[in-house]
C-alpha atoms as a PDB file:
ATOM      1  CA  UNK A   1       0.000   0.000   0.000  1.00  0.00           C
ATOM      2  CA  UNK A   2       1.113   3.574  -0.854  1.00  0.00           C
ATOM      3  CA  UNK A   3      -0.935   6.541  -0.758  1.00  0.00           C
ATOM      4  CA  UNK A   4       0.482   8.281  -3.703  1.00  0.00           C
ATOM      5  CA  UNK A   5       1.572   6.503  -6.896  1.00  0.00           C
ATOM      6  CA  UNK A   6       4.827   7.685  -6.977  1.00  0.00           C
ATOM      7  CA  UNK A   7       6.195   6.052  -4.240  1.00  0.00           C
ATOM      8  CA  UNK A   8       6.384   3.440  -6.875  1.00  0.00           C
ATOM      9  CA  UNK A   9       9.566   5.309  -8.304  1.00  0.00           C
ATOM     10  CA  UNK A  10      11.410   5.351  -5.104  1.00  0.00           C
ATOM     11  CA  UNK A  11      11.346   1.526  -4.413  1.00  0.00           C
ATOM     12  CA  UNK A  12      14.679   0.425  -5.577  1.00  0.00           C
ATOM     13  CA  UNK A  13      13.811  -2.981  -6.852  1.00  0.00           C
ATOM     14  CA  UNK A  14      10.131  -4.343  -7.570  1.00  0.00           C
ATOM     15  CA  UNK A  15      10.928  -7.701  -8.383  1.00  0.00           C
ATOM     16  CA  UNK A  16       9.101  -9.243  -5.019  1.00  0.00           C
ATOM     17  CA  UNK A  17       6.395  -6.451  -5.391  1.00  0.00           C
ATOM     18  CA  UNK A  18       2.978  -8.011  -7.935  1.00  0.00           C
ATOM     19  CA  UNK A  19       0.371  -5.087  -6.593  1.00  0.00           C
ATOM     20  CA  UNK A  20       0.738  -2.111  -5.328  1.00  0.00           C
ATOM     21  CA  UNK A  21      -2.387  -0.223  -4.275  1.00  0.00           C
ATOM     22  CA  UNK A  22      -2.418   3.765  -4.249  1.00  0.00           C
ATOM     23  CA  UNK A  23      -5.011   6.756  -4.086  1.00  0.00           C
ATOM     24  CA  UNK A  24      -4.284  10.138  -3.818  1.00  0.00           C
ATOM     25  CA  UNK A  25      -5.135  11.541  -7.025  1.00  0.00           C
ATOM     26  CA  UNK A  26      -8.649  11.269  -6.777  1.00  0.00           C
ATOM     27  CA  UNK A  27      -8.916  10.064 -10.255  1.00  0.00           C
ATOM     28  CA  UNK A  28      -7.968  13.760 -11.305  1.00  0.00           C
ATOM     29  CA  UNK A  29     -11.056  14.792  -9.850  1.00  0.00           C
ATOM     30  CA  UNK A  30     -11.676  18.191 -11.821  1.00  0.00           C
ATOM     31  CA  UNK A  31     -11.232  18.086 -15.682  1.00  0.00           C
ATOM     32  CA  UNK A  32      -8.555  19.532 -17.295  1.00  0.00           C
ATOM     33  CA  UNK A  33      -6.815  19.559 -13.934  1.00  0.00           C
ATOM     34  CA  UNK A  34      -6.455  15.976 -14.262  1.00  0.00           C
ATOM     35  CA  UNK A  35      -3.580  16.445 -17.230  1.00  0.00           C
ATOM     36  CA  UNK A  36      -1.946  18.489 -14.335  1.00  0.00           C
ATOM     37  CA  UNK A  37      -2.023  15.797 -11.692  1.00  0.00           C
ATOM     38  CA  UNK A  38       0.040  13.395 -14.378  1.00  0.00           C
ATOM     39  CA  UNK A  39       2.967  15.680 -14.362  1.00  0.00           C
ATOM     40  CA  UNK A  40       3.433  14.677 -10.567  1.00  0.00           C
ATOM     41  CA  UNK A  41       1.699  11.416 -10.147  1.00  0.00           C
ATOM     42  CA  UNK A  42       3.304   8.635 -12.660  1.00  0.00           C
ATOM     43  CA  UNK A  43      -0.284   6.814 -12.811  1.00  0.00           C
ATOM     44  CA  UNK A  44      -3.672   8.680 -12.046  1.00  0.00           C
ATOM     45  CA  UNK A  45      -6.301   5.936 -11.898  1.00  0.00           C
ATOM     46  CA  UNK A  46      -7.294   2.717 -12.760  1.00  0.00           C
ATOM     47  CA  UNK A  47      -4.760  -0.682 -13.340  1.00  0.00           C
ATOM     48  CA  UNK A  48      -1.349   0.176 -14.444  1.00  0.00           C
ATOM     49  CA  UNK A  49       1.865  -2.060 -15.275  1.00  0.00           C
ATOM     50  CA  UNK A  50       4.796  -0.474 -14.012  1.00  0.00           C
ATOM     51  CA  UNK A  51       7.074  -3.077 -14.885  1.00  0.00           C
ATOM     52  CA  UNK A  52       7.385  -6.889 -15.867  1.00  0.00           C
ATOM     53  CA  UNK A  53       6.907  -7.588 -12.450  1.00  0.00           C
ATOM     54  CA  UNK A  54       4.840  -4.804 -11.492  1.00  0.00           C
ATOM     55  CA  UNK A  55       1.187  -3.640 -11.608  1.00  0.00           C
ATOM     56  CA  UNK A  56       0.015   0.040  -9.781  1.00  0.00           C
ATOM     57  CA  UNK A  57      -3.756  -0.059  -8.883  1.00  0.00           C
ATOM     58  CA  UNK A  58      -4.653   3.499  -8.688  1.00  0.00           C
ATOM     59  CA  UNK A  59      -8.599   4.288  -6.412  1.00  0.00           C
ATOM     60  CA  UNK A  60     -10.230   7.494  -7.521  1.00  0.00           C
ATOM     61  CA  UNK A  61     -11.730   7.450  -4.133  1.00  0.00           C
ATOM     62  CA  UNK A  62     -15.417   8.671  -2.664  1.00  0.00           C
ATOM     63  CA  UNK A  63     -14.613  11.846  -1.540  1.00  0.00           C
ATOM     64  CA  UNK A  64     -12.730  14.690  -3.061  1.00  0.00           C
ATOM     65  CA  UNK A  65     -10.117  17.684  -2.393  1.00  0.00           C
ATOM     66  CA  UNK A  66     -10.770  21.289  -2.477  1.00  0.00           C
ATOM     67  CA  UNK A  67     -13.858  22.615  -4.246  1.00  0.00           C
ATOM     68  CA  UNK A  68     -16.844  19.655  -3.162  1.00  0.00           C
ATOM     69  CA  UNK A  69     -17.320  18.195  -7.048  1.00  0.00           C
ATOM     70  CA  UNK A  70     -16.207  16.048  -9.402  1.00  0.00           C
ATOM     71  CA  UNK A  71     -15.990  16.654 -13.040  1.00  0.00           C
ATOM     72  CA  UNK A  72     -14.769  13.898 -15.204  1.00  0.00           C
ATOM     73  CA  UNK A  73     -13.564  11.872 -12.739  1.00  0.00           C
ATOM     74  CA  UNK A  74     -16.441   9.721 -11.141  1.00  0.00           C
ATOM     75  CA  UNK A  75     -16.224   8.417  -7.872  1.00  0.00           C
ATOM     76  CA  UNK A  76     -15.191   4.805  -7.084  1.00  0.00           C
ATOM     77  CA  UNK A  77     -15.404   1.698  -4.568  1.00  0.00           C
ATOM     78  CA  UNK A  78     -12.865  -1.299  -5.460  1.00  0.00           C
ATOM     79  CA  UNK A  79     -13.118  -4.663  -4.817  1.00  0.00           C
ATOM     80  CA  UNK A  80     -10.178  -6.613  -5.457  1.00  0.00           C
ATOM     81  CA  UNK A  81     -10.295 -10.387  -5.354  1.00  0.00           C
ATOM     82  CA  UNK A  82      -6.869 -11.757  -4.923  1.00  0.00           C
ATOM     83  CA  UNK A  83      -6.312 -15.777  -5.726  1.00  0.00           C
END
Protein backbone atom coordinates (compact mmCIF):
# COMPACT_ATOMS: atom_id res chain seq x y z
CA UNK A 1 0.00 0.00 0.00
CA UNK A 2 1.11 3.57 -0.85
CA UNK A 3 -0.93 6.54 -0.76
CA UNK A 4 0.48 8.28 -3.70
CA UNK A 5 1.57 6.50 -6.90
CA UNK A 6 4.83 7.69 -6.98
CA UNK A 7 6.20 6.05 -4.24
CA UNK A 8 6.38 3.44 -6.87
CA UNK A 9 9.57 5.31 -8.30
CA UNK A 10 11.41 5.35 -5.10
CA UNK A 11 11.35 1.53 -4.41
CA UNK A 12 14.68 0.43 -5.58
CA UNK A 13 13.81 -2.98 -6.85
CA UNK A 14 10.13 -4.34 -7.57
CA UNK A 15 10.93 -7.70 -8.38
CA UNK A 16 9.10 -9.24 -5.02
CA UNK A 17 6.39 -6.45 -5.39
CA UNK A 18 2.98 -8.01 -7.94
CA UNK A 19 0.37 -5.09 -6.59
CA UNK A 20 0.74 -2.11 -5.33
CA UNK A 21 -2.39 -0.22 -4.27
CA UNK A 22 -2.42 3.77 -4.25
CA UNK A 23 -5.01 6.76 -4.09
CA UNK A 24 -4.28 10.14 -3.82
CA UNK A 25 -5.13 11.54 -7.02
CA UNK A 26 -8.65 11.27 -6.78
CA UNK A 27 -8.92 10.06 -10.26
CA UNK A 28 -7.97 13.76 -11.30
CA UNK A 29 -11.06 14.79 -9.85
CA UNK A 30 -11.68 18.19 -11.82
CA UNK A 31 -11.23 18.09 -15.68
CA UNK A 32 -8.56 19.53 -17.29
CA UNK A 33 -6.82 19.56 -13.93
CA UNK A 34 -6.46 15.98 -14.26
CA UNK A 35 -3.58 16.44 -17.23
CA UNK A 36 -1.95 18.49 -14.33
CA UNK A 37 -2.02 15.80 -11.69
CA UNK A 38 0.04 13.40 -14.38
CA UNK A 39 2.97 15.68 -14.36
CA UNK A 40 3.43 14.68 -10.57
CA UNK A 41 1.70 11.42 -10.15
CA UNK A 42 3.30 8.64 -12.66
CA UNK A 43 -0.28 6.81 -12.81
CA UNK A 44 -3.67 8.68 -12.05
CA UNK A 45 -6.30 5.94 -11.90
CA UNK A 46 -7.29 2.72 -12.76
CA UNK A 47 -4.76 -0.68 -13.34
CA UNK A 48 -1.35 0.18 -14.44
CA UNK A 49 1.86 -2.06 -15.28
CA UNK A 50 4.80 -0.47 -14.01
CA UNK A 51 7.07 -3.08 -14.89
CA UNK A 52 7.38 -6.89 -15.87
CA UNK A 53 6.91 -7.59 -12.45
CA UNK A 54 4.84 -4.80 -11.49
CA UNK A 55 1.19 -3.64 -11.61
CA UNK A 56 0.01 0.04 -9.78
CA UNK A 57 -3.76 -0.06 -8.88
CA UNK A 58 -4.65 3.50 -8.69
CA UNK A 59 -8.60 4.29 -6.41
CA UNK A 60 -10.23 7.49 -7.52
CA UNK A 61 -11.73 7.45 -4.13
CA UNK A 62 -15.42 8.67 -2.66
CA UNK A 63 -14.61 11.85 -1.54
CA UNK A 64 -12.73 14.69 -3.06
CA UNK A 65 -10.12 17.68 -2.39
CA UNK A 66 -10.77 21.29 -2.48
CA UNK A 67 -13.86 22.62 -4.25
CA UNK A 68 -16.84 19.65 -3.16
CA UNK A 69 -17.32 18.19 -7.05
CA UNK A 70 -16.21 16.05 -9.40
CA UNK A 71 -15.99 16.65 -13.04
CA UNK A 72 -14.77 13.90 -15.20
CA UNK A 73 -13.56 11.87 -12.74
CA UNK A 74 -16.44 9.72 -11.14
CA UNK A 75 -16.22 8.42 -7.87
CA UNK A 76 -15.19 4.81 -7.08
CA UNK A 77 -15.40 1.70 -4.57
CA UNK A 78 -12.87 -1.30 -5.46
CA UNK A 79 -13.12 -4.66 -4.82
CA UNK A 80 -10.18 -6.61 -5.46
CA UNK A 81 -10.30 -10.39 -5.35
CA UNK A 82 -6.87 -11.76 -4.92
CA UNK A 83 -6.31 -15.78 -5.73
Amino acid sequence: LAHQPKYIEEIENTKDINLALCGHTHGGQIFPFNYLVKLQQPYVRGLNVHNEHTQVYVNKGTGFWGPPMRLGASSEITLLKLS
